[in-house]
Protein backbone atom coordinates (compact mmCIF):
# COMPACT_ATOMS: atom_id res chain seq x y z
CA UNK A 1 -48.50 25.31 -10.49
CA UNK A 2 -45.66 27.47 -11.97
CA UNK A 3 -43.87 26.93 -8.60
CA UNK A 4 -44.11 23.21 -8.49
CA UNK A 5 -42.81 23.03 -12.01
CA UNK A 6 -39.32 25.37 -11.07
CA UNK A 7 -39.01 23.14 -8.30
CA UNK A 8 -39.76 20.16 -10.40
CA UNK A 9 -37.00 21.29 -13.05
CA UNK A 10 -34.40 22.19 -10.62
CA UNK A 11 -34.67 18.27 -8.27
CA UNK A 12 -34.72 17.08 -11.87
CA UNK A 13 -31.24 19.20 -12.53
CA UNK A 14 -29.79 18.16 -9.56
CA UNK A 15 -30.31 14.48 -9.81
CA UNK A 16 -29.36 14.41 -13.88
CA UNK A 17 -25.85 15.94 -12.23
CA UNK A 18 -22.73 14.64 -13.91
CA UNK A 19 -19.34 14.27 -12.66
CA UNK A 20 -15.93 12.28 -12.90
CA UNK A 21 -12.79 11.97 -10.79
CA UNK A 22 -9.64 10.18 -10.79
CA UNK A 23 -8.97 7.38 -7.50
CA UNK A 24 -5.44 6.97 -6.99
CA UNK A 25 -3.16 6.36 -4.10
CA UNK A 26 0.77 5.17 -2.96
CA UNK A 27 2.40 7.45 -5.45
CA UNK A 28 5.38 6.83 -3.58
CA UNK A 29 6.64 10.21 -4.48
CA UNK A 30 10.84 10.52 -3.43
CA UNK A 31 11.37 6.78 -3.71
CA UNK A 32 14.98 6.17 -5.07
CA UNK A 33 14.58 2.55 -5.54
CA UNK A 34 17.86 0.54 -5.13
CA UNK A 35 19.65 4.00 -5.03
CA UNK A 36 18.76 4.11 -8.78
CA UNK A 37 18.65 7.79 -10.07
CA UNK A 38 15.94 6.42 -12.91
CA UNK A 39 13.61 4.30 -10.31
CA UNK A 40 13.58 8.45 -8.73
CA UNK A 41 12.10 9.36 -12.16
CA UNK A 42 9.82 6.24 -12.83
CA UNK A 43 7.52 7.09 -10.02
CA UNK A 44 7.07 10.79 -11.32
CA UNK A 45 6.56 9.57 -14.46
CA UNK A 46 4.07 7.20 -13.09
CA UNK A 47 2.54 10.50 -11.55
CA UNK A 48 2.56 12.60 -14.30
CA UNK A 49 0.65 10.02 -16.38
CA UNK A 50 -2.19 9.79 -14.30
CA UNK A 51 -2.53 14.06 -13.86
CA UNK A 52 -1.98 13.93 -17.82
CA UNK A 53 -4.58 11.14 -18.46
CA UNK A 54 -7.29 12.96 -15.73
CA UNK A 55 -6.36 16.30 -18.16
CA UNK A 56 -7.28 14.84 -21.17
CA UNK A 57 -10.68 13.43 -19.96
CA UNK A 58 -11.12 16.56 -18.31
CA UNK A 59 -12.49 14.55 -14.76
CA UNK A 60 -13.71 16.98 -11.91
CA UNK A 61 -12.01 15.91 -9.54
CA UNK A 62 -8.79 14.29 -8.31
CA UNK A 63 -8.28 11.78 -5.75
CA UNK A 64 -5.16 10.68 -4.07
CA UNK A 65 -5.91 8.06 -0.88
CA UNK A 66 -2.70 8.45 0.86
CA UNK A 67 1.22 8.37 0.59
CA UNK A 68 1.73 10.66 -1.61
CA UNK A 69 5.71 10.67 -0.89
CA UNK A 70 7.87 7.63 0.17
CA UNK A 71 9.58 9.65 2.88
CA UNK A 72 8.35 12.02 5.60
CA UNK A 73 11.16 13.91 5.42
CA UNK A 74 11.47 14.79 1.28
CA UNK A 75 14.53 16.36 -0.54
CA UNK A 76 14.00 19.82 -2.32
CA UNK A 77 13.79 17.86 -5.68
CA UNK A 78 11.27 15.55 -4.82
CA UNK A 79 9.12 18.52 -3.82
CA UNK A 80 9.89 20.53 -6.56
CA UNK A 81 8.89 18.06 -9.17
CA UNK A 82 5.73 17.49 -7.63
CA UNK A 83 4.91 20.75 -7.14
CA UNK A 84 5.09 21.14 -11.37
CA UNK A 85 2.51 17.86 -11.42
CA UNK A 86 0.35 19.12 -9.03
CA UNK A 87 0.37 22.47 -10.89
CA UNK A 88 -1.19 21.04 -14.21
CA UNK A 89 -4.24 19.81 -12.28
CA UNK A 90 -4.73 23.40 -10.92
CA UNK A 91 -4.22 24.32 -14.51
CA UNK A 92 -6.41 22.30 -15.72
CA UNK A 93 -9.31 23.48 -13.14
CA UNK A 94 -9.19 20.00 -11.61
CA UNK A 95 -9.91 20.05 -7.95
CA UNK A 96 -7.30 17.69 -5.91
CA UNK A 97 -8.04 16.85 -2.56
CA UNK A 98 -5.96 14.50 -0.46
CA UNK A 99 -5.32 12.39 2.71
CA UNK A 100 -2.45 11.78 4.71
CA UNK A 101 -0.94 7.70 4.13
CA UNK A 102 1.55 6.73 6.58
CA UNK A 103 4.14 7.86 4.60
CA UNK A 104 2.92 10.95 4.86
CA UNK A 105 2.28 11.81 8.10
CA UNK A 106 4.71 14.32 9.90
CA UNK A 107 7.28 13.53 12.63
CA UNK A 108 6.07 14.10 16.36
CA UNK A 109 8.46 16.65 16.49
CA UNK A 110 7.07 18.60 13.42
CA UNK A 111 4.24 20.50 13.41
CA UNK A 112 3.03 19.81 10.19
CA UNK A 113 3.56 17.67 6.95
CA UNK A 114 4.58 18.32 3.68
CA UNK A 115 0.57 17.21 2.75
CA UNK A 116 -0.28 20.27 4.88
CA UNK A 117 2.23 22.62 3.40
CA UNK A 118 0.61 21.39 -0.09
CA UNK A 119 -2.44 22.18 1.58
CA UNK A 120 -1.52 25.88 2.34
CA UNK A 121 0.15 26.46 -0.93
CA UNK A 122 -3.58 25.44 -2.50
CA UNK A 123 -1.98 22.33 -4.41
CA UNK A 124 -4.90 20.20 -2.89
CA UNK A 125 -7.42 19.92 -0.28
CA UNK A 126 -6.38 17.93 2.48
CA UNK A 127 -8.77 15.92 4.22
CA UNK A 128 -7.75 14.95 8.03
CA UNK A 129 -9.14 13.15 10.95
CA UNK A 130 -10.69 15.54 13.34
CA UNK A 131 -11.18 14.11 17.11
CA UNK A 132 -13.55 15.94 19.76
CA UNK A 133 -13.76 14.77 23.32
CA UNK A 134 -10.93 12.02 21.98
CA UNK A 135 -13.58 10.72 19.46
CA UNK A 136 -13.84 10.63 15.70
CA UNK A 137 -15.96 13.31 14.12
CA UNK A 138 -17.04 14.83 10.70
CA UNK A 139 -16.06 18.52 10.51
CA UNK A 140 -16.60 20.20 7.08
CA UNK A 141 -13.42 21.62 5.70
CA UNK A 142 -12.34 25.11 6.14
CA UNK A 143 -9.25 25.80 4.07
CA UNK A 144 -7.30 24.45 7.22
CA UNK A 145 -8.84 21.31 9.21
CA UNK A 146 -12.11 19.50 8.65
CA UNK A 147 -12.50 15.91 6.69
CA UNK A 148 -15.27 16.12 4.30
CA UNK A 149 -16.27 18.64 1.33
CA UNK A 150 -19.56 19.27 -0.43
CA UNK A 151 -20.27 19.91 -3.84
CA UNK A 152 -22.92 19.91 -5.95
CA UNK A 153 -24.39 16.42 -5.68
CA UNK A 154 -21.13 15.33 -4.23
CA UNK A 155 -20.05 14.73 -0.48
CA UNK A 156 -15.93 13.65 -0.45
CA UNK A 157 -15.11 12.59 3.77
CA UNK A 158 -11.44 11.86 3.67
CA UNK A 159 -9.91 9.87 6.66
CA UNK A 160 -6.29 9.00 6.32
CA UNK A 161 -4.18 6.86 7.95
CA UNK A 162 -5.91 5.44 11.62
CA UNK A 163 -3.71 3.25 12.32
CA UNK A 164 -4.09 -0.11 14.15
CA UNK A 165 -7.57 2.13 15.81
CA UNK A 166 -9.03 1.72 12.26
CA UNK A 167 -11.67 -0.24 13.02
CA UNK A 168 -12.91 1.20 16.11
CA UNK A 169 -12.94 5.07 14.36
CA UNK A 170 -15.12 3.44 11.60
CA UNK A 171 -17.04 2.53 14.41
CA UNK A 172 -16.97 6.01 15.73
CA UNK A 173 -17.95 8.08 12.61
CA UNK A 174 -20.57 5.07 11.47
CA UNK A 175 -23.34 7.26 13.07
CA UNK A 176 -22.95 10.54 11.50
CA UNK A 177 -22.80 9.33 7.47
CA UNK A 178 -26.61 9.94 6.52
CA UNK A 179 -28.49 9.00 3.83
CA UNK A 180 -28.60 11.68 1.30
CA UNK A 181 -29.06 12.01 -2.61
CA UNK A 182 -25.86 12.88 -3.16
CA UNK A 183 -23.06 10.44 -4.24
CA UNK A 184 -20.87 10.19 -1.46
CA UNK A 185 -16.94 9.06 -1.32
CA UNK A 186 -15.11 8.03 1.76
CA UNK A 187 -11.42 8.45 1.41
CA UNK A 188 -9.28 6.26 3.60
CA UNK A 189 -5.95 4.47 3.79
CA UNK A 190 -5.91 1.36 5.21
CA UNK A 191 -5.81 -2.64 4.29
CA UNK A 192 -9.11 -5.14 4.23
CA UNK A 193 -9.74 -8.20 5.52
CA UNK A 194 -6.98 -11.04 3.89
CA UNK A 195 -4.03 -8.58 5.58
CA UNK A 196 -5.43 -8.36 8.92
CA UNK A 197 -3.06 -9.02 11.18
CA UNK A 198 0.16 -7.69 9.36
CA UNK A 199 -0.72 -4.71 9.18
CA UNK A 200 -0.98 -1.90 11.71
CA UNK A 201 -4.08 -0.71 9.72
CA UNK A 202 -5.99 -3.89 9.01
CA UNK A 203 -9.99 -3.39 8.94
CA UNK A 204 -12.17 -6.46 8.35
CA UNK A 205 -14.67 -6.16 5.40
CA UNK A 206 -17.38 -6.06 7.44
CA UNK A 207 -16.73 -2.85 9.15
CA UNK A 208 -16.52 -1.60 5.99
CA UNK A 209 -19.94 -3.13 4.61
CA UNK A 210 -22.03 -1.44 6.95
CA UNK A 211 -21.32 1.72 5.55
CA UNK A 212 -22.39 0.09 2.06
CA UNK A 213 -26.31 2.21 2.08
CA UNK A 214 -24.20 5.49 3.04
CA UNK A 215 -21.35 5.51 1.00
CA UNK A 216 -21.46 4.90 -2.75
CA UNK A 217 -18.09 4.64 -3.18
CA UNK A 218 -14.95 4.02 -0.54
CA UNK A 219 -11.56 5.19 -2.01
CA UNK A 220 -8.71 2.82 -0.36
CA UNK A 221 -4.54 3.32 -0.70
CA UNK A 222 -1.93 1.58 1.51
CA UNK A 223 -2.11 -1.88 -0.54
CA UNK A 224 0.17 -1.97 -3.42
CA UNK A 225 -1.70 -3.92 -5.77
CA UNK A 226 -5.78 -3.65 -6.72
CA UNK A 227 -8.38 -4.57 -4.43
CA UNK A 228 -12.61 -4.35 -5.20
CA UNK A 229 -15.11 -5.29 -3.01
CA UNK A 230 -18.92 -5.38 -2.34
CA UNK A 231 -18.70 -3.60 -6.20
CA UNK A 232 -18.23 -0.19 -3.73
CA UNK A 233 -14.81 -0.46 -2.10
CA UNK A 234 -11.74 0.01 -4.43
CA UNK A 235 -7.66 0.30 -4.09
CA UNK A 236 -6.12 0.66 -7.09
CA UNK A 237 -2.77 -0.10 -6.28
CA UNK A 238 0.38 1.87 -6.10
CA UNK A 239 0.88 2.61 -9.70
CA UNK A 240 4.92 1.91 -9.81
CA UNK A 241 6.11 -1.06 -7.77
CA UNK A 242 7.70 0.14 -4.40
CA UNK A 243 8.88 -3.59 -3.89
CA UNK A 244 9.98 -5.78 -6.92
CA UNK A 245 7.96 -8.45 -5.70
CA UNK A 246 4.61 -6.66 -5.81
CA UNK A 247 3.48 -7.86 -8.99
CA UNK A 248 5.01 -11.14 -9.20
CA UNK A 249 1.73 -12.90 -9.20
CA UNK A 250 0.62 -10.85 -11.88
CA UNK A 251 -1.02 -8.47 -9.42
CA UNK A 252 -3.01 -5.22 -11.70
CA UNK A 253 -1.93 -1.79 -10.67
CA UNK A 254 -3.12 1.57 -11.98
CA UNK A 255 -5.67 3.84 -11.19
CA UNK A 256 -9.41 4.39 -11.14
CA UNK A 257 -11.39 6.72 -13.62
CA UNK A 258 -15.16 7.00 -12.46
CA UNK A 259 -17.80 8.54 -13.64
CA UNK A 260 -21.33 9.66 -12.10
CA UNK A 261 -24.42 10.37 -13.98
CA UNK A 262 -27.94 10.00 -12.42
CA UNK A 263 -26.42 8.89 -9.26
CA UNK A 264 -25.01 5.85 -10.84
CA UNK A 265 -21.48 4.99 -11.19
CA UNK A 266 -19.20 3.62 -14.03
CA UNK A 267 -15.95 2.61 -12.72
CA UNK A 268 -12.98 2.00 -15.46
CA UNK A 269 -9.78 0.86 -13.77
CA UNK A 270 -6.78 2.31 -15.74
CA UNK A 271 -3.48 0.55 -15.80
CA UNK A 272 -0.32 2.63 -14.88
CA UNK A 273 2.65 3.06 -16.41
CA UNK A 274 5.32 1.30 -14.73
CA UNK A 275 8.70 -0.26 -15.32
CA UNK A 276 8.52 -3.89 -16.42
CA UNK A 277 10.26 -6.60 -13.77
CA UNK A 278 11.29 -9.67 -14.68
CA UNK A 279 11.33 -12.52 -12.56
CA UNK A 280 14.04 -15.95 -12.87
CA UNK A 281 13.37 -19.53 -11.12
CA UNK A 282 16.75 -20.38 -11.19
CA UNK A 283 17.37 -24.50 -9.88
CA UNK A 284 21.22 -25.07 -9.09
CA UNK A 285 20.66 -28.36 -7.72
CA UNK A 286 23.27 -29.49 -10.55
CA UNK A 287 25.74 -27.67 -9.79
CA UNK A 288 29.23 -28.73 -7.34
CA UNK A 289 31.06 -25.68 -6.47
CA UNK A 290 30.17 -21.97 -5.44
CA UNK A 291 31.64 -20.72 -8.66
CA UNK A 292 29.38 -22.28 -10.97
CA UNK A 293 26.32 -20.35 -9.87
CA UNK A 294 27.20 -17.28 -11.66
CA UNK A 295 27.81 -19.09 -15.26
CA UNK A 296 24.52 -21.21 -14.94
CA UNK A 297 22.34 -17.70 -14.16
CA UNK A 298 24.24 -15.71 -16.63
CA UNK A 299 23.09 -19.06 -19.13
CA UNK A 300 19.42 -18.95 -17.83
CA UNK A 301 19.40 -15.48 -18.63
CA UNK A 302 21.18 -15.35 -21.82
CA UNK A 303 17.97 -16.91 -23.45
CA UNK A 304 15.88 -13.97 -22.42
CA UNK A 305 15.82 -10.86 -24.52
CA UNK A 306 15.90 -7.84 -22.40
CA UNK A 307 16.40 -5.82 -24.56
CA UNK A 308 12.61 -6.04 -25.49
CA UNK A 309 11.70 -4.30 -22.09
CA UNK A 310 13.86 -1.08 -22.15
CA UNK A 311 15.86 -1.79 -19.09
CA UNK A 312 13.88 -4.25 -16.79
CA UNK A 313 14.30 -4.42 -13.25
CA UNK A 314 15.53 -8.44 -12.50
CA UNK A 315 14.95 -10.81 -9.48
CA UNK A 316 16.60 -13.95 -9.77
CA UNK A 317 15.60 -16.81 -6.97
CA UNK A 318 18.30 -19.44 -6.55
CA UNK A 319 16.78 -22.60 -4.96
CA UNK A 320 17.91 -26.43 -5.05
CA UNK A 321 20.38 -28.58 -2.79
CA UNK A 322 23.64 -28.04 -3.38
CA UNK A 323 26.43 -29.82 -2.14
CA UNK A 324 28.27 -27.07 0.12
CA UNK A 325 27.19 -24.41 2.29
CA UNK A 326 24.48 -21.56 0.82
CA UNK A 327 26.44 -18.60 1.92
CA UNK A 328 29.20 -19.37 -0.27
CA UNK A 329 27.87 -18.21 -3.12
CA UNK A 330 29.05 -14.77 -4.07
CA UNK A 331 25.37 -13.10 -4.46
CA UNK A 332 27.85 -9.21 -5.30
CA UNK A 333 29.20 -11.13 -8.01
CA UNK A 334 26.04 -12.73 -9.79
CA UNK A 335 24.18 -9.38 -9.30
CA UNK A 336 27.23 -7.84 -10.99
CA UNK A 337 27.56 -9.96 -13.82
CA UNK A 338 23.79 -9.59 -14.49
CA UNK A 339 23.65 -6.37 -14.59
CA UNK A 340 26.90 -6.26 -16.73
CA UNK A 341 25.82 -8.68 -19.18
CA UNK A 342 22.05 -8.04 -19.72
CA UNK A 343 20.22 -4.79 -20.49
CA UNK A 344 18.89 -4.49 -17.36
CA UNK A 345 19.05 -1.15 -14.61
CA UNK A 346 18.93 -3.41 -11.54
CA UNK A 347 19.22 -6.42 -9.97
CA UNK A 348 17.77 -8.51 -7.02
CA UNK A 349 19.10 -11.86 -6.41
CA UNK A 350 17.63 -14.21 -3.48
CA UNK A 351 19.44 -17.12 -2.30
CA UNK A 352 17.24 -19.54 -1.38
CA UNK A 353 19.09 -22.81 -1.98
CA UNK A 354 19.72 -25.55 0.33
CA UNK A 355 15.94 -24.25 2.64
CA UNK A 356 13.78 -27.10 3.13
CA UNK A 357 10.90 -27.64 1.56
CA UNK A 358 7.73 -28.94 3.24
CA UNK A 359 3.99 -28.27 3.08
CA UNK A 360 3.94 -25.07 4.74
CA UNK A 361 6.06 -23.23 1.86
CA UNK A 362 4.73 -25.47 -1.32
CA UNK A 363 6.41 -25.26 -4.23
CA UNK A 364 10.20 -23.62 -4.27
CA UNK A 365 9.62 -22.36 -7.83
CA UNK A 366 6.73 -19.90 -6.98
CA UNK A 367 8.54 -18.23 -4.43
CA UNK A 368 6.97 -16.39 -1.67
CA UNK A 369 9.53 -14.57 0.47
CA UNK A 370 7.08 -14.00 3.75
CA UNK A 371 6.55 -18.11 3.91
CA UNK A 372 9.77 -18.43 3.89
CA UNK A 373 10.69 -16.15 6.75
CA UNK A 374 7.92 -17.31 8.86
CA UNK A 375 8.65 -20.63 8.23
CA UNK A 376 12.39 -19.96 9.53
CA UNK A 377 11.47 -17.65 12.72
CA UNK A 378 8.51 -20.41 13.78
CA UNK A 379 11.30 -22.66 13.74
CA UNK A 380 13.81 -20.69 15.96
CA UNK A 381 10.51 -20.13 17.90
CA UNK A 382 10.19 -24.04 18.75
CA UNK A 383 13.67 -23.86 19.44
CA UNK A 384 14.55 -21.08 21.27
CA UNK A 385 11.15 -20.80 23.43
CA UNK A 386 9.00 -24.34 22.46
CA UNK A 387 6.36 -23.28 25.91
CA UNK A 388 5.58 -19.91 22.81
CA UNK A 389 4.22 -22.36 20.41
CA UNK A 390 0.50 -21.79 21.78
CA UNK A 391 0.78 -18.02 20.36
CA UNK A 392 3.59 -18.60 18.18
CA UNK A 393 1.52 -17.06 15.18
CA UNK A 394 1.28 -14.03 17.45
CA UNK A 395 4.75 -13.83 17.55
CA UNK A 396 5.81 -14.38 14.19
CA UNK A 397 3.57 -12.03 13.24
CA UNK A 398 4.61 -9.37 15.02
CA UNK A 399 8.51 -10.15 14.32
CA UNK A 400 7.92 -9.72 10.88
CA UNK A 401 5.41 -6.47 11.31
CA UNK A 402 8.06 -4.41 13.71
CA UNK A 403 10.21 -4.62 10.63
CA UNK A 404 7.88 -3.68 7.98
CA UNK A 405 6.24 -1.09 10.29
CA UNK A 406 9.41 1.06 10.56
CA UNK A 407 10.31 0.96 6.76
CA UNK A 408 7.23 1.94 5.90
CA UNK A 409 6.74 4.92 8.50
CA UNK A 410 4.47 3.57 11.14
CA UNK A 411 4.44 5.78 14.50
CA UNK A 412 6.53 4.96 16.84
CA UNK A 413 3.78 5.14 19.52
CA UNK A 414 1.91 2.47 17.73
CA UNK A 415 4.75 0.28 17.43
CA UNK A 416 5.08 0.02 21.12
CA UNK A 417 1.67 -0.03 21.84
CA UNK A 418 1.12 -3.61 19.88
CA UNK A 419 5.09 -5.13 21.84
CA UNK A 420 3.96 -4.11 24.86
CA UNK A 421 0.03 -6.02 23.70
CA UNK A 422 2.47 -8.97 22.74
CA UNK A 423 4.31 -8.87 26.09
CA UNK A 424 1.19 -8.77 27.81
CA UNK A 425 0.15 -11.61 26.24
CA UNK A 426 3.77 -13.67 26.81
CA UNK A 427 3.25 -13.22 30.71
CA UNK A 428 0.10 -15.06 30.25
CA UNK A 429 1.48 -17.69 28.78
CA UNK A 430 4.07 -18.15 31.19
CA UNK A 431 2.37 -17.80 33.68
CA UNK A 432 -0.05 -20.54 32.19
CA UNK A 433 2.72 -22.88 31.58
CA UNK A 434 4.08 -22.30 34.96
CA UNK A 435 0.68 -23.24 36.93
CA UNK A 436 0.64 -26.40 34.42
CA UNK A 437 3.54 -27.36 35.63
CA UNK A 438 3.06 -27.08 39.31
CA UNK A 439 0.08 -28.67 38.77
CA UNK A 440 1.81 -32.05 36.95
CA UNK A 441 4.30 -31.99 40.17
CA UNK A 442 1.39 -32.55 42.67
């Protein structure tokens, strides 16, 4: 009887467990935006704020789901600096663990990253994909390699960046999450369902559900702006905008600040700290001459108090027909007198005037830069190579992707794994077109 009641107590202990941690991802660490000293600064500050914030509440534990830095290859400052963040979580006796974003990972010719040097210097625990017999597998961490950690009530599998093989390494690992009492967190970077498609690490919700009775909660980076799903899949967003468009549709981005008591979870999502970026619809269709466009944006603007925002970033989209060519509006010169005459630190300007509008690219006003530049390479498509048109979706696609893909880091191995898919798929096309049109001869 006295046994079954110190067993009793201690299951009881074990389930009343309580613990918190901080979910964050694409810190973006090193990124120098628009060769701006202070955009260098606003995404350690951005940092900092969430290690300060996870301090305060004195959380458990400390997430990060990927890119960590902008760059694979960071400067001595940008290491430095993080170093000192990193160091107040230590402080603190917050335990960080990690995974490897794109961003992150390190050049073919290196043998390890900056995450794993991080790793060594026992900043954070980093989580990586471990492969046996060329397959996906879970391998407790050892202070070196392995992807998941236990605590106490607690089972963290972290499993970077998979690349366009997402999908099929879910698929992989699926069989070796059990069900267990303890609250378990799957760390992984990589993009659901609506982005499929653009991005080399695109995994439809539904590989993700299944996991949904053996994972309590899955930690996402890679997308810049929140994401929830199923109430157990979360991306919080990069905290500091690595594009200026990224939260031109009012998209949320922060971090997450969860807390587990009794197994059940209360998830607060915790807006960042970020530079503000103001956005200008800017109709020239009145206007007759090139030089004009510079006096009626400096006029838009001048109605605008900047001053209000402590230095806002500024894109300003030109549209309308105007009666000369596009090009010869001096965009160096607007940007300059923007940033000359407003309290502003930089300044984007898109020229979009004189691009037709039709139903595939709505209304000018809310531009969208991607529907515009599909809408202009489908249309050299038709009329460079009209016998494409069948796939031209394909094509566009992965036009646009090759470009983003090598800003953002994506191996090269990948990169000409899904051309020479593409080309593979061109033959077939070809070579269907060229049997229909033997077959129209006879």
């Amino acid at each position: 009887m006295i046994l079954f009641r110190i067993i009793y107590i201690w299951k009881d202990k074990h389930i009343m467990k309580k613990f918190s941690f901080i979910h964050c991802g694409d810190l973006h660490l090193g990124c120098q935006q628009f060769n701006e000293p202070e955009r260098f600064f606003d995404f350690m500050n951005s940092f900092n704020y969430i290690v300060e914030y996870a301090a305060a509440k004195k959380v458990n534990y400390f997430l990060i789901a990927g890119d960590l830095f902008h760059h694979r290859n960071i400067n001595a400052s940008t290491l430095g600096l993080t170093m000192d963040i990193l160091r107040k979580l230590k402080e603190a006796g917050i335990e960080t663990i990690a995974i490897e974003g794109n961003h992150d990972k390190a050049f073919y010719v290196d043998e390890e990253s900056w995450m794993s040097f991080l790793n060594r210097q026992g900043y954070f625990k980093l989580l990586k994909p471990y492969y046996e017999n060329g397959k996906l597998k879970l391998l407790p961490y050892d202070g070196n390699k392995g992807n998941y950690i236990k605590r106490d009530g607690l089972i963290i599998t972290g499993l970077g960046y998979l690349g366009a093989t997402t999908w099929q390494r879910l698929e992989e690992v699926f069989p070796e999450f059990d069900t267990h009492e303890d609250f378990s967190v799957l760390l992984l970077h990589a993009a659901v369902d609506k982005l499929i498609g653009m991005d080399m690490a695109g995994v439809r919700k539904e590989s993700l559900e299944k996991f949904h009775d053996r994972v309590d909660y899955i930690a996402l980076g890679h997308i810049h702006s929140r994401q929830e799903t199923d109430g157990f899949i979360y991306n919080p967003g990069a905290p500091e905008s690595v594009h200026i468009d990224e939260v031109r549709k009012n998209q949320e981005k922060g971090f997450y600040h969860v807390i587990v008591e009794n197994g059940e979870k209360n998830v607060e999502f915790i807006p960042s700290t970020r530079r503000k970026i103001c956005y200008f619809n800017i109709n020239l269709s009145a206007i007759k001459k090139p030089d004009e466009a510079v006096l009626k944006v400096i006029h838009e603007l001048s109605e605008f108090d900047f001053e209000e925002y402590d230095r806002p970033l500024v894109q300003v989209n030109l549209f309308g027909n105007i009666p000369f060519n596009s090009f010869a509006i001096d965009i160096n010169d607007i940007v300059e007198k923007v940033r000359s005459s407003c309290s502003c630190l930089a300044v984007e300007v898109l020229n979009n005037t004189n691009i037709s509008q039709d139903s595939t690219l709505g209304d000018i006003t809310s531009f969208d830069r991607k529907s515009v530049e599909r809408s202009v390479i489908s249309q050299m498509i038709g009329e460079s190579r009209p016998d494409l048109l069948c796939m031209e979706e394909e094509l566009v696609n992965l036009i646009l992707n090759i470009r983003d893909w090598s800003l953002s880091g994506v191996d090269d191995k990948e990169i000409v794994n899904e051309i020479e898919r593409l080309i593979d798929m061109v033959s077939l096309a070809e070579a269907a077109a060229s049997k229909e049109e033997e077959t129209n001869e006879n």
